[in-house]
Each structure stands twice: as C-alpha cells, then as structure tokens.
C-alpha atoms as a PDB file:
ATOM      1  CA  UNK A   1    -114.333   7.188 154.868  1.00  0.00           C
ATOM      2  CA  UNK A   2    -112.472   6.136 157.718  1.00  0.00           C
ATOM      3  CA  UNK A   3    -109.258   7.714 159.192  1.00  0.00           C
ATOM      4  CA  UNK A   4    -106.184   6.184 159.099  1.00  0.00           C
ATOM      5  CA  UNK A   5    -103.828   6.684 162.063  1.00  0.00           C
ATOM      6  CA  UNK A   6    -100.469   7.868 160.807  1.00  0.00           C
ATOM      7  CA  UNK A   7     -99.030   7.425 164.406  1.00  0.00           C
ATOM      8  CA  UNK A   8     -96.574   4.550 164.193  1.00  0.00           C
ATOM      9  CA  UNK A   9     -97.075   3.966 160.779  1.00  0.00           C
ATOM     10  CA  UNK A  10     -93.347   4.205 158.623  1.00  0.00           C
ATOM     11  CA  UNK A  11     -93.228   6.871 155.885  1.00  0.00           C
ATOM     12  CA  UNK A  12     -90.806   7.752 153.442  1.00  0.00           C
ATOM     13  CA  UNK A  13     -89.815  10.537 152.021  1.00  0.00           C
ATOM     14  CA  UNK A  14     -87.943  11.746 149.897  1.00  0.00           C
ATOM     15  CA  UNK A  15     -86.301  15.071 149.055  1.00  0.00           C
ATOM     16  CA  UNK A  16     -87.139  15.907 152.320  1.00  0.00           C
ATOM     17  CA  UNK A  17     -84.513  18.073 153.529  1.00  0.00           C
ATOM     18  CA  UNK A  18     -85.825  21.008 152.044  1.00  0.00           C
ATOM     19  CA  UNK A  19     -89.135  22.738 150.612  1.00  0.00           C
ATOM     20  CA  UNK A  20     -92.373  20.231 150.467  1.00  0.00           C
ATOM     21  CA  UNK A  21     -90.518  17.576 152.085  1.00  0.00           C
ATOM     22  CA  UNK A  22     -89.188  19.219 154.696  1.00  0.00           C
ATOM     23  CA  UNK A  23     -92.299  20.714 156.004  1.00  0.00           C
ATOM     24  CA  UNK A  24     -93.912  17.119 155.179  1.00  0.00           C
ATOM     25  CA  UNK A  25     -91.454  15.325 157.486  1.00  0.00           C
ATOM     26  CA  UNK A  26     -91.812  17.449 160.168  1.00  0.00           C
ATOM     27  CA  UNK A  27     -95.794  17.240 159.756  1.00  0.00           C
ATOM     28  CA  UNK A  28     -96.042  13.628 159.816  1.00  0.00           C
ATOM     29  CA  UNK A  29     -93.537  13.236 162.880  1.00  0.00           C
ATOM     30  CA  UNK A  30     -96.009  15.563 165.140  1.00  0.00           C
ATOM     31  CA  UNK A  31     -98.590  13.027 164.244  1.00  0.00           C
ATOM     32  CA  UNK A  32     -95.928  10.392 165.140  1.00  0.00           C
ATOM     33  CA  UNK A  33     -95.431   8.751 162.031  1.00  0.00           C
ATOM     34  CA  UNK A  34     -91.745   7.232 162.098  1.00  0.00           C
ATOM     35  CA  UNK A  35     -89.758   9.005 159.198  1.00  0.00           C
ATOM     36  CA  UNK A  36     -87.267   7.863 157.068  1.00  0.00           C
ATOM     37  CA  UNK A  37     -85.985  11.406 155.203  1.00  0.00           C
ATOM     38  CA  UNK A  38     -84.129  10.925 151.814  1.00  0.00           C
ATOM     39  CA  UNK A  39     -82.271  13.603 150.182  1.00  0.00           C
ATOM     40  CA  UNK A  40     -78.927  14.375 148.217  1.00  0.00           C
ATOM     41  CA  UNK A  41     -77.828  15.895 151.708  1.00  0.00           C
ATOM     42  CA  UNK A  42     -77.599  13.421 154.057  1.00  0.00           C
ATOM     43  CA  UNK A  43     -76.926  16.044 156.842  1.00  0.00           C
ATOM     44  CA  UNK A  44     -80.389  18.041 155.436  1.00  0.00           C
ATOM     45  CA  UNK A  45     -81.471  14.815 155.876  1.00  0.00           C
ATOM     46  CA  UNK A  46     -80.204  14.110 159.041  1.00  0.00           C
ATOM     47  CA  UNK A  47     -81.708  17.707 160.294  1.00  0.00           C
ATOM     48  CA  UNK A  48     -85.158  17.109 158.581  1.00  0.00           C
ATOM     49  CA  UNK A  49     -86.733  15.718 162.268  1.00  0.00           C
ATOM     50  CA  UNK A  50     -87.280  12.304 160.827  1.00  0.00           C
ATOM     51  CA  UNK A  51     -86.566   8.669 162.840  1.00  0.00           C
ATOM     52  CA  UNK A  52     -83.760   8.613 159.800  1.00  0.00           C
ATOM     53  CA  UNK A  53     -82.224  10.302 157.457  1.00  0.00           C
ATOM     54  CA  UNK A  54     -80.048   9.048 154.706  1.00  0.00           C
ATOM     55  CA  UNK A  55     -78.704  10.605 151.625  1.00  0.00           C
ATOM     56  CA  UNK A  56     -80.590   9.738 148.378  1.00  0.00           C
ATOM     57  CA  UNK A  57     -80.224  10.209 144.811  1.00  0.00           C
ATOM     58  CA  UNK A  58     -83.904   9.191 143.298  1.00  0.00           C
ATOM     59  CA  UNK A  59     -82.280   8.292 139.839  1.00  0.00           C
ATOM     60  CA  UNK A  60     -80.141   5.773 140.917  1.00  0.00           C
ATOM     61  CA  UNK A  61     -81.722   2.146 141.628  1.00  0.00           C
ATOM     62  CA  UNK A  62     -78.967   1.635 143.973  1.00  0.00           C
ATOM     63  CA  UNK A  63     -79.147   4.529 145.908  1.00  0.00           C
ATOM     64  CA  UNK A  64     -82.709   3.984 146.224  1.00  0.00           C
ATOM     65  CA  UNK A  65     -83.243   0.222 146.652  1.00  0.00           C
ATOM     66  CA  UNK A  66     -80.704   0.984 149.420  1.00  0.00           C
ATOM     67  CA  UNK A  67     -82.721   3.770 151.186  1.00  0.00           C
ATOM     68  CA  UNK A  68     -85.651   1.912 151.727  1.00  0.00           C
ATOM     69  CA  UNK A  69     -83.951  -1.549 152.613  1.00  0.00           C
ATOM     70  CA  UNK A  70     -82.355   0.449 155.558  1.00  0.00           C
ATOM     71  CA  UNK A  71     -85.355   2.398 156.122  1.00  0.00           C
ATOM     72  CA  UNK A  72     -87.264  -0.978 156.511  1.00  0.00           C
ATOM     73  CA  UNK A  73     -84.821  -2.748 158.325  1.00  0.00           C
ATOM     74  CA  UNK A  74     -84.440   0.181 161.517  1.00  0.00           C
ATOM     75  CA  UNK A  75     -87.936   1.369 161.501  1.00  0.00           C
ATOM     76  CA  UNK A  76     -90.289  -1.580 160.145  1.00  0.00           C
ATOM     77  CA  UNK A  77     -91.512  -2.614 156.609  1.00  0.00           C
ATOM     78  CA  UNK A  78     -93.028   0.724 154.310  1.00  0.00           C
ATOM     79  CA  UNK A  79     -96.145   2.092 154.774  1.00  0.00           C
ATOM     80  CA  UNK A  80     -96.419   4.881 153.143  1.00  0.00           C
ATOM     81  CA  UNK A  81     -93.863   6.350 150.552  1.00  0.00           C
ATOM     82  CA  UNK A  82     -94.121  10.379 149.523  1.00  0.00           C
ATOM     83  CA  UNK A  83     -92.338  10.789 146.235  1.00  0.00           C
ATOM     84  CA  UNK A  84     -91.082  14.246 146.604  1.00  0.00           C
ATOM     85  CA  UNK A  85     -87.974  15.169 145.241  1.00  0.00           C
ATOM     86  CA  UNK A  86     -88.349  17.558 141.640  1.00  0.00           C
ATOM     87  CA  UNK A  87     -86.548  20.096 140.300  1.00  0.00           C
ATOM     88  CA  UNK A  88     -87.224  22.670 137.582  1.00  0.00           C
ATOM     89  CA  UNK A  89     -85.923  24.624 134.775  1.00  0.00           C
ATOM     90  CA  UNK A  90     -87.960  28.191 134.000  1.00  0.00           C
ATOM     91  CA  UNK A  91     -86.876  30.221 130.175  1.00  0.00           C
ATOM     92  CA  UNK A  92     -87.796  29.445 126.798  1.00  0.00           C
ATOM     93  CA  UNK A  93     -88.073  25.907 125.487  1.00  0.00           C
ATOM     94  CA  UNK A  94     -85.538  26.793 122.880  1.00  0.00           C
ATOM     95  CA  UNK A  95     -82.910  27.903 124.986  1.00  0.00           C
ATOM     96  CA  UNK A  96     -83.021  25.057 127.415  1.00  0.00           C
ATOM     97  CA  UNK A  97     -79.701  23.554 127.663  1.00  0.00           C
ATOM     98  CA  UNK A  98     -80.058  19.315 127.183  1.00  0.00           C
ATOM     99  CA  UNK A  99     -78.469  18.844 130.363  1.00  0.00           C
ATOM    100  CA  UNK A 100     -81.727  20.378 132.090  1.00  0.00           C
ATOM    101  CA  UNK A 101     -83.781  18.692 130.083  1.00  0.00           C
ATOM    102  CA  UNK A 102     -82.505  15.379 131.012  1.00  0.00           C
ATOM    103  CA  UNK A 103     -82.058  16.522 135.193  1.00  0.00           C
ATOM    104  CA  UNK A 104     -85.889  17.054 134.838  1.00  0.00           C
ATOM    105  CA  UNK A 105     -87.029  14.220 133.446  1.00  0.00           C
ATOM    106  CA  UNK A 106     -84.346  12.292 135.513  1.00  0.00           C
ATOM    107  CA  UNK A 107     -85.490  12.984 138.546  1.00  0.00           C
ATOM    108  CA  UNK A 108     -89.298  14.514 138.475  1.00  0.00           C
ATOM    109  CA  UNK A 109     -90.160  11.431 136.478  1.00  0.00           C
ATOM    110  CA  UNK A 110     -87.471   8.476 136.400  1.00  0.00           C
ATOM    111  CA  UNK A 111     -87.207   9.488 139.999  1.00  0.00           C
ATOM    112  CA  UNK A 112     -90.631   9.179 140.642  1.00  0.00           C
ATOM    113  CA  UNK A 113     -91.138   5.612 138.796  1.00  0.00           C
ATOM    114  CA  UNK A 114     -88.086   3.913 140.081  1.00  0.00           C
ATOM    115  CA  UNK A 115     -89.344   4.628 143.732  1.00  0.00           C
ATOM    116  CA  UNK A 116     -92.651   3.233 142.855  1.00  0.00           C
ATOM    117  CA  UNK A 117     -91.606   0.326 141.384  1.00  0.00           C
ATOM    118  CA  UNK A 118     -89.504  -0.169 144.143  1.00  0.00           C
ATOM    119  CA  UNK A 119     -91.556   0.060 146.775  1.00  0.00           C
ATOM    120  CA  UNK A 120     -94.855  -1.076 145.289  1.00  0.00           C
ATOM    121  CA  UNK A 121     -93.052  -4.655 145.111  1.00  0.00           C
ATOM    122  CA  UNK A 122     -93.492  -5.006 148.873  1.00  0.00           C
ATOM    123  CA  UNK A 123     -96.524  -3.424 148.997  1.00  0.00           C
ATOM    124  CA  UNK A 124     -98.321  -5.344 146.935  1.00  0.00           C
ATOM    125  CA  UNK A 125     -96.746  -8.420 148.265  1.00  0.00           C
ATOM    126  CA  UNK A 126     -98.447  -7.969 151.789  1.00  0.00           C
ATOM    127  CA  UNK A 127    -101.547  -6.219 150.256  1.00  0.00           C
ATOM    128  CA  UNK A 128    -101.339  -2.855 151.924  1.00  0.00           C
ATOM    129  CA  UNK A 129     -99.402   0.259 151.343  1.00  0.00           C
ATOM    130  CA  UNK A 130     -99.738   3.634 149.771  1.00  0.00           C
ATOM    131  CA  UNK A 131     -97.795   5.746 147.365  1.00  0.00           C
ATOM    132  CA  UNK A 132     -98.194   9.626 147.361  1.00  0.00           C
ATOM    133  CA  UNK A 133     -96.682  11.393 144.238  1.00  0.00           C
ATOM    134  CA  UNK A 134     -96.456  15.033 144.315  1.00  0.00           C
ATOM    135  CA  UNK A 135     -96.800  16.654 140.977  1.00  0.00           C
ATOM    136  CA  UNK A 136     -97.934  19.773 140.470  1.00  0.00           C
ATOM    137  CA  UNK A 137    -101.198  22.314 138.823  1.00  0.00           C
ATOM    138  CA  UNK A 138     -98.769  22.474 136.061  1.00  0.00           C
ATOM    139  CA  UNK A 139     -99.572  18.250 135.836  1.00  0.00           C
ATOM    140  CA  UNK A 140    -103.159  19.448 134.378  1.00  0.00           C
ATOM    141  CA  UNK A 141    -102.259  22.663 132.264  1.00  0.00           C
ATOM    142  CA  UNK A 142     -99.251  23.887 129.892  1.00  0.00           C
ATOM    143  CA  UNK A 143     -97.472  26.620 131.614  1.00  0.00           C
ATOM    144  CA  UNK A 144     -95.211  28.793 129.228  1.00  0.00           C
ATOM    145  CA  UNK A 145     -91.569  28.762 129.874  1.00  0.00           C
ATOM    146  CA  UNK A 146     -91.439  25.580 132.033  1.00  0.00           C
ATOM    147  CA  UNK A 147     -92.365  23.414 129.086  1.00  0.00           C
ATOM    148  CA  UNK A 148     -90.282  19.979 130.070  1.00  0.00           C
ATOM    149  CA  UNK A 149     -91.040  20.687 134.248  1.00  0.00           C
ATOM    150  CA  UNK A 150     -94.963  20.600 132.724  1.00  0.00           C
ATOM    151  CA  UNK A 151     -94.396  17.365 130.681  1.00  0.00           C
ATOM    152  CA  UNK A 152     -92.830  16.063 133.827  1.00  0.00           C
ATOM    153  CA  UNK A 153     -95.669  16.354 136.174  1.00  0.00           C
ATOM    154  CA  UNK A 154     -98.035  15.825 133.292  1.00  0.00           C
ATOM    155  CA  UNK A 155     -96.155  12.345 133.111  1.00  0.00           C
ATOM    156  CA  UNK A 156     -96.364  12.035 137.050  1.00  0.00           C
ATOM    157  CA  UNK A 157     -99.851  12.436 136.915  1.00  0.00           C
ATOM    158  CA  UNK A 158    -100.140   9.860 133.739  1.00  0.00           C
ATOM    159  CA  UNK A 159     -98.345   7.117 135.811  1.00  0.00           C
ATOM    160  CA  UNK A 160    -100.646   7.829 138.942  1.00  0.00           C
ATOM    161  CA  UNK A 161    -103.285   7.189 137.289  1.00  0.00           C
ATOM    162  CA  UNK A 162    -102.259   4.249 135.467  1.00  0.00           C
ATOM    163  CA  UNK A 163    -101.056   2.743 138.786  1.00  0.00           C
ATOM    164  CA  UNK A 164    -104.150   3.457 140.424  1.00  0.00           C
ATOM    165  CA  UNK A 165    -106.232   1.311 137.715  1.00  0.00           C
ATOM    166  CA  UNK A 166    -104.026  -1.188 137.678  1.00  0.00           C
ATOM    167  CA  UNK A 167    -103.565  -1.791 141.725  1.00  0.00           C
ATOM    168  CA  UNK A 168    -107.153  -1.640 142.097  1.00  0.00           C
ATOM    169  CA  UNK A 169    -107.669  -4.665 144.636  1.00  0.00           C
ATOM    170  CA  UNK A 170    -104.569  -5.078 145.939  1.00  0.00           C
ATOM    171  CA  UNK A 171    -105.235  -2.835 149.200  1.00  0.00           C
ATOM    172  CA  UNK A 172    -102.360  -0.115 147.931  1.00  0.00           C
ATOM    173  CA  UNK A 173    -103.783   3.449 147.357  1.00  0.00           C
ATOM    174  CA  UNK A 174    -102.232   5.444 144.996  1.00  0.00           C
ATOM    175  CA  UNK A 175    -102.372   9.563 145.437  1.00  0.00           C
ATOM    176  CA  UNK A 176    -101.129  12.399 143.671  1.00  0.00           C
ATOM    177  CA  UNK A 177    -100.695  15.866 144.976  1.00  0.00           C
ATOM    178  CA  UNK A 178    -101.184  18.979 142.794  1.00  0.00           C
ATOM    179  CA  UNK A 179    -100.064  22.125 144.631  1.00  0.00           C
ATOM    180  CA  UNK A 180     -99.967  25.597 142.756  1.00  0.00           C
ATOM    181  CA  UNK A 181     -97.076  28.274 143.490  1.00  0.00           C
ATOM    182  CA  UNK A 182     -95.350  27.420 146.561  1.00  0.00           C
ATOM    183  CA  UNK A 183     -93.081  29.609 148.151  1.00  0.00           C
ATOM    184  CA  UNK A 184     -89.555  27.296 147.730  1.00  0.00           C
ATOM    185  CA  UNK A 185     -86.087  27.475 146.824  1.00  0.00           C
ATOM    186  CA  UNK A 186     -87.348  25.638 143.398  1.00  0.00           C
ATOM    187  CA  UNK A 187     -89.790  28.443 142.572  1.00  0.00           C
ATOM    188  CA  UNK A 188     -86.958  31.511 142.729  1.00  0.00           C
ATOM    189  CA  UNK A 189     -88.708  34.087 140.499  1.00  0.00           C
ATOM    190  CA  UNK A 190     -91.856  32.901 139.942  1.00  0.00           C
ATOM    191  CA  UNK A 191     -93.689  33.619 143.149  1.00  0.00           C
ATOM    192  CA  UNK A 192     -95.825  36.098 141.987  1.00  0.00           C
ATOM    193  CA  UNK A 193     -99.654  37.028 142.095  1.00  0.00           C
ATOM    194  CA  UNK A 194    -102.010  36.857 145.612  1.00  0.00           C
ATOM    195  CA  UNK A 195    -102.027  33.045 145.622  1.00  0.00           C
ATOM    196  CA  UNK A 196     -99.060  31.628 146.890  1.00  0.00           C
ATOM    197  CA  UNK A 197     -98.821  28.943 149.514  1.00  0.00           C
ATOM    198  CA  UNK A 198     -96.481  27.985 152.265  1.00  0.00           C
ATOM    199  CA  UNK A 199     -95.016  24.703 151.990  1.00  0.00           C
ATOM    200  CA  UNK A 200     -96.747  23.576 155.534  1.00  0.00           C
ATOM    201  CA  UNK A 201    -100.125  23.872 153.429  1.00  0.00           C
ATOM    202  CA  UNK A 202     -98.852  21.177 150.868  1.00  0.00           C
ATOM    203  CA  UNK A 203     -97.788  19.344 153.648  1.00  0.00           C
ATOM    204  CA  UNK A 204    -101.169  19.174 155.606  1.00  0.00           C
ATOM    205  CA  UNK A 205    -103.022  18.180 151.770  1.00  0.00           C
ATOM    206  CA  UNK A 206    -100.534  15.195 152.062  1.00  0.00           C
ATOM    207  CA  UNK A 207    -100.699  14.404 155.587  1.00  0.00           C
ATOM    208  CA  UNK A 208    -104.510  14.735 154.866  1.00  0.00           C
ATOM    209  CA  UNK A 209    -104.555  12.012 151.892  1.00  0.00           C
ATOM    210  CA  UNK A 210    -102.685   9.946 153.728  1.00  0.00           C
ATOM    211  CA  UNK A 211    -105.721  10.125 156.655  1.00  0.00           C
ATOM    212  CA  UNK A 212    -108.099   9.722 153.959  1.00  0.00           C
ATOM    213  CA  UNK A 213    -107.081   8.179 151.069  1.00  0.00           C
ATOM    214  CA  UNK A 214    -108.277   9.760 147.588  1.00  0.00           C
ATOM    215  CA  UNK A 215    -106.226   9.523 144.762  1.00  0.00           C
ATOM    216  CA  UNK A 216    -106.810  13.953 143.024  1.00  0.00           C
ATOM    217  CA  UNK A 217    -105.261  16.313 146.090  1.00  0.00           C
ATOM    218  CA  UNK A 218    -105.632  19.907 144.636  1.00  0.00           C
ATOM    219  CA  UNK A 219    -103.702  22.587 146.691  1.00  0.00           C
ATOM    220  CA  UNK A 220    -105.777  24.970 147.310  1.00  0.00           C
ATOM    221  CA  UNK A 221    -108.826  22.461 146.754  1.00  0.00           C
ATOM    222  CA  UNK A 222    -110.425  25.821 144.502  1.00  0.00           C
ATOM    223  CA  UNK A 223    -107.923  23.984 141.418  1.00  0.00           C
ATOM    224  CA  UNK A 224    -110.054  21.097 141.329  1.00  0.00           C
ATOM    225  CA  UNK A 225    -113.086  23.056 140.497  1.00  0.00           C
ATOM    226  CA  UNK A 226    -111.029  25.417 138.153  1.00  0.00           C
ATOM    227  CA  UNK A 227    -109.734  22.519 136.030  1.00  0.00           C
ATOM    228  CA  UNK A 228    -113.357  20.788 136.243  1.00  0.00           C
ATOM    229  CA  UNK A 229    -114.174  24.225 134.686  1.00  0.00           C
ATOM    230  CA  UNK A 230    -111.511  24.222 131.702  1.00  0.00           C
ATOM    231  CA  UNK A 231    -111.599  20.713 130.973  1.00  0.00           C
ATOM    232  CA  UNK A 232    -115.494  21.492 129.753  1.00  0.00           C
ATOM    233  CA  UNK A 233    -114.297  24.710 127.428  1.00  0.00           C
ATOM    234  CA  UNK A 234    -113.688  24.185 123.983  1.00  0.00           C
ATOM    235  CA  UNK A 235    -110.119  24.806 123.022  1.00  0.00           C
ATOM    236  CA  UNK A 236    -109.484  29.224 122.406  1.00  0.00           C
ATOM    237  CA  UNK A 237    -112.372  29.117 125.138  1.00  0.00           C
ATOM    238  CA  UNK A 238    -109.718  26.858 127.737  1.00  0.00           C
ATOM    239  CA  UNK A 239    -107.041  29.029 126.923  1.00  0.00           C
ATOM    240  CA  UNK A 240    -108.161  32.382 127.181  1.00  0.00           C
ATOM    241  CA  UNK A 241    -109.896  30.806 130.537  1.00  0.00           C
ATOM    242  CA  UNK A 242    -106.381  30.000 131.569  1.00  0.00           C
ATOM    243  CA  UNK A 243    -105.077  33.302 130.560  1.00  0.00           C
ATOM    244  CA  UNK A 244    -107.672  34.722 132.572  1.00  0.00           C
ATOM    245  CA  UNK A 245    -106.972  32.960 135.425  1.00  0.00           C
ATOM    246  CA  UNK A 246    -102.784  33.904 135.244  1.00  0.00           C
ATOM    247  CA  UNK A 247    -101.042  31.102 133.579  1.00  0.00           C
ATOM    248  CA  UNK A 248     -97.820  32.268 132.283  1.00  0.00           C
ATOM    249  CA  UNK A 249     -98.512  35.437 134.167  1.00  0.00           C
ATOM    250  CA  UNK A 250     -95.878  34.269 137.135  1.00  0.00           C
ATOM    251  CA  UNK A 251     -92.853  33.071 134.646  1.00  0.00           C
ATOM    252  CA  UNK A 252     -93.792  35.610 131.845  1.00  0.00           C
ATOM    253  CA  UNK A 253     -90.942  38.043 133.596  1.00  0.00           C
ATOM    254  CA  UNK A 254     -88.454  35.682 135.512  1.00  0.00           C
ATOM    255  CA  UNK A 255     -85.213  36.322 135.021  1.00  0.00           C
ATOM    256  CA  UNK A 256     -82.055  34.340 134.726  1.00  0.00           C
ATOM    257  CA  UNK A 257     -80.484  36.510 137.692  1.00  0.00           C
ATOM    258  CA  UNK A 258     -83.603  35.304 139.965  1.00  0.00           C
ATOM    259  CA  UNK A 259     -82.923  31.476 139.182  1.00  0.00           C
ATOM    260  CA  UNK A 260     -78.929  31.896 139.265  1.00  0.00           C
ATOM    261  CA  UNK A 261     -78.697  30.533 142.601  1.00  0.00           C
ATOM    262  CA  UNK A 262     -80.996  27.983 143.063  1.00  0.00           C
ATOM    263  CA  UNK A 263     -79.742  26.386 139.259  1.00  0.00           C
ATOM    264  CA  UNK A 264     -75.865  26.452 140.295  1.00  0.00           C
ATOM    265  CA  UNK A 265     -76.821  24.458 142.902  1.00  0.00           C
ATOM    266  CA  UNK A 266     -78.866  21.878 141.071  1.00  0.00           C
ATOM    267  CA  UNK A 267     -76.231  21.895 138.298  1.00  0.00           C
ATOM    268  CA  UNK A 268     -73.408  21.049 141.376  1.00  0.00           C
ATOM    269  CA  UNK A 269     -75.505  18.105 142.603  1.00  0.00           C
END
C-alpha cells in the first residue's frame, strides 16, 4: 500500500482540545498536516497547536456546517476529517438518568453522523477524502455498566461500515478506530488492569490509518486477534472468554465519587 503524505494535507478534528484529540492534533501538526481543532472550548481549541481552532458543538448542524466552511475557507478544502468528540456515562443501566442517555447518543453518535454527512458531501463531490471515526473496543463487545456508551460505539462502528460499502468507488476511505482503556478525563475510574494506553498511542493508530488507509484500527492491534478469537466461540463460550479476558472487570467497582468531576462538567456543557 502506498503512503500518503499528511504534510499539507487539511484535517479536522474534532473534540480536540482535550484527550484523543488533543494528542491527535498535535501528532498530525509534527507531520505538518494543517489543523483545524473543534471543540466546545474554543480557547482549548485555540491551545490545541492546530492552524485553527474554533469552538464546536458536534450536535448542532449549524455549529458544524459552520466549522468546516471556515475551516475550508482559511486552510483549503477537507481532506481528512477525525470524528472525535464522545462522552460517557459509567453505573447501572437502570439508574441512568435520561438526560445521559440522550448526551450519549447526541453526541457519540448524532455527532458522529452529522459530521459525516457533512463533510462526505464535498468529498464525494471531488472524489477524494477520508473520514476517521473513533469508536471504541467497547464498539465490538457489551461492557457492563456503560450499556448506552457501548450501543453508541456499537452504532459508530455500524455506520462505518455501512459508509464504507456504500462509498466504495468514489476515492473516499472510510476508517474506524477502536482503542481499549485510555488514560483520559472521560475514563475517571475505570483505568484499571496492566493495559492501559496513553492517548499519544491512539493518536499514532490514527495518524497511521490516515498513512495507510484500512478501514478496522485496533488499539493495541492484539484486539483484533482477540475479537477474531470470540467472534468464532459459541455464545457461554464468548462470554466466559470475555470474562476471562477482564470485561466488566475495570467498571465492576467505579464509583460515583471517581466520575463526579468529569460528569459536572459534561452536565455544564
């Protein structure tokens, strides 16, 4: 397969003051990508180390539609867009208040299809372009007390592959990033176990699939052989495989006190 430069080439991201994103932005502009950085912050934004940074609110078509006509207009039409942003909810399905319920599936999945319908317009329209949407391992398993954050990424990853089938031939690549436990703001209280990554690891896998286009970016690339593995197992055989392996290990004891923070901000935003 052949590289792709990402020097010069215009990428968008957003939720990129912060976490993934952050450490995404900064990785693309050392290879010299120009970088427009979206985020509800516009001064995280601002600070990310982007060309440009605007504030962002992925649920809103405005807001959106707006970011990437100015992103366009100062740094040159979209290359590559990184859908980012996510947030996520951790305690028993039953006690999950409908307000984060609907901020999940608001922005981790509206979020996620409003920027690719809004930038895949353009794309397709001069046949090249490339949309990287990062989900998560939870997108390929069911991971106990982060029922709706699963279903989102689960959806993430049904759209991805959807769009992938259906832009075959147009000369857009679709990709979608799976990372495991990173250690961000969004995974308060759940960073437990030997295997937890920096967010500068996610951000080389998505630097790297923008190099090389494939469309199934496993962080660590080990996942991709573990859910090869399950996927084969009949049903109790899957699960206790999964049990096995830890999920629901890492929320099984998070407490409300170790998610107070980063949910009161959410809830503010």
């Amino acid at each position: 397969m052949t590289e792709r430069d990402i020097a010069g080439r215009v990428v968008a991201v957003t939720g990129g003051g912060r976490g993934i994103g952050l450490a995404t932005v900064r990785a693309l502009a050392a290879r010299g990508a120009r970088v427009a950085v979206g985020d509800l912050h516009a001064g995280l934004a601002a600070q990310a180390g982007g060309e440009l940074g605007l504030e962002l609110d992925v649920t809103s078509r405005d807001s959106f539609s707006d970011f990437l006509a100015i992103a366009a207009e100062r740094l040159g039409p979209l290359d590559v867009l990184v859908n980012n942003a996510g947030v996520m909810h951790v305690g028993p399905f039953l006690e999950e208040d409908d307000a984060w319920t609907r901020r999940q599936l608001d922005v981790n999945v509206h979020g996620v299809i409003l920027g690719c319908k809004l930038a895949l317009t353009a794309m397709v329209a001069r046949g090249t372009g490339h949309v990287v949407n990062v989900a998560s391992a939870a997108a390929k398993i069911g991971v106990p007390r982060e029922a709706v954050y699963a279903a989102s990424k689960h959806a993430v990853l049904g759209l991805s592959e959807s769009l992938r089938a259906e832009l075959r031939g147009t000369g857009v690549d679709v990709s979608v990033v799976m990372p495991g436990l990173v250690r961000t703001e969004l995974a308060a209280g759940t960073l437990k176990g030997s295997l937890v990554l920096q967010p500068d690891a996610v951000a080389r896998a998505i630097v790297g699939a923008i190099e090389r286009p494939r469309f199934d970016v496993y962080v660590p690339r080990a996942y991709a052989g573990l859910t090869a593995i399950a996927a084969l197992l009949p049903r109790r055989a899957r699960e206790a495989f999964m049990r096995a392996a830890g999920v629901g290990r890492n929320t099984a004891g998070t407490t409300p006190e170790q998610r107070a923070a980063y949910e009161a901000r959410v809830e503010r935003e």
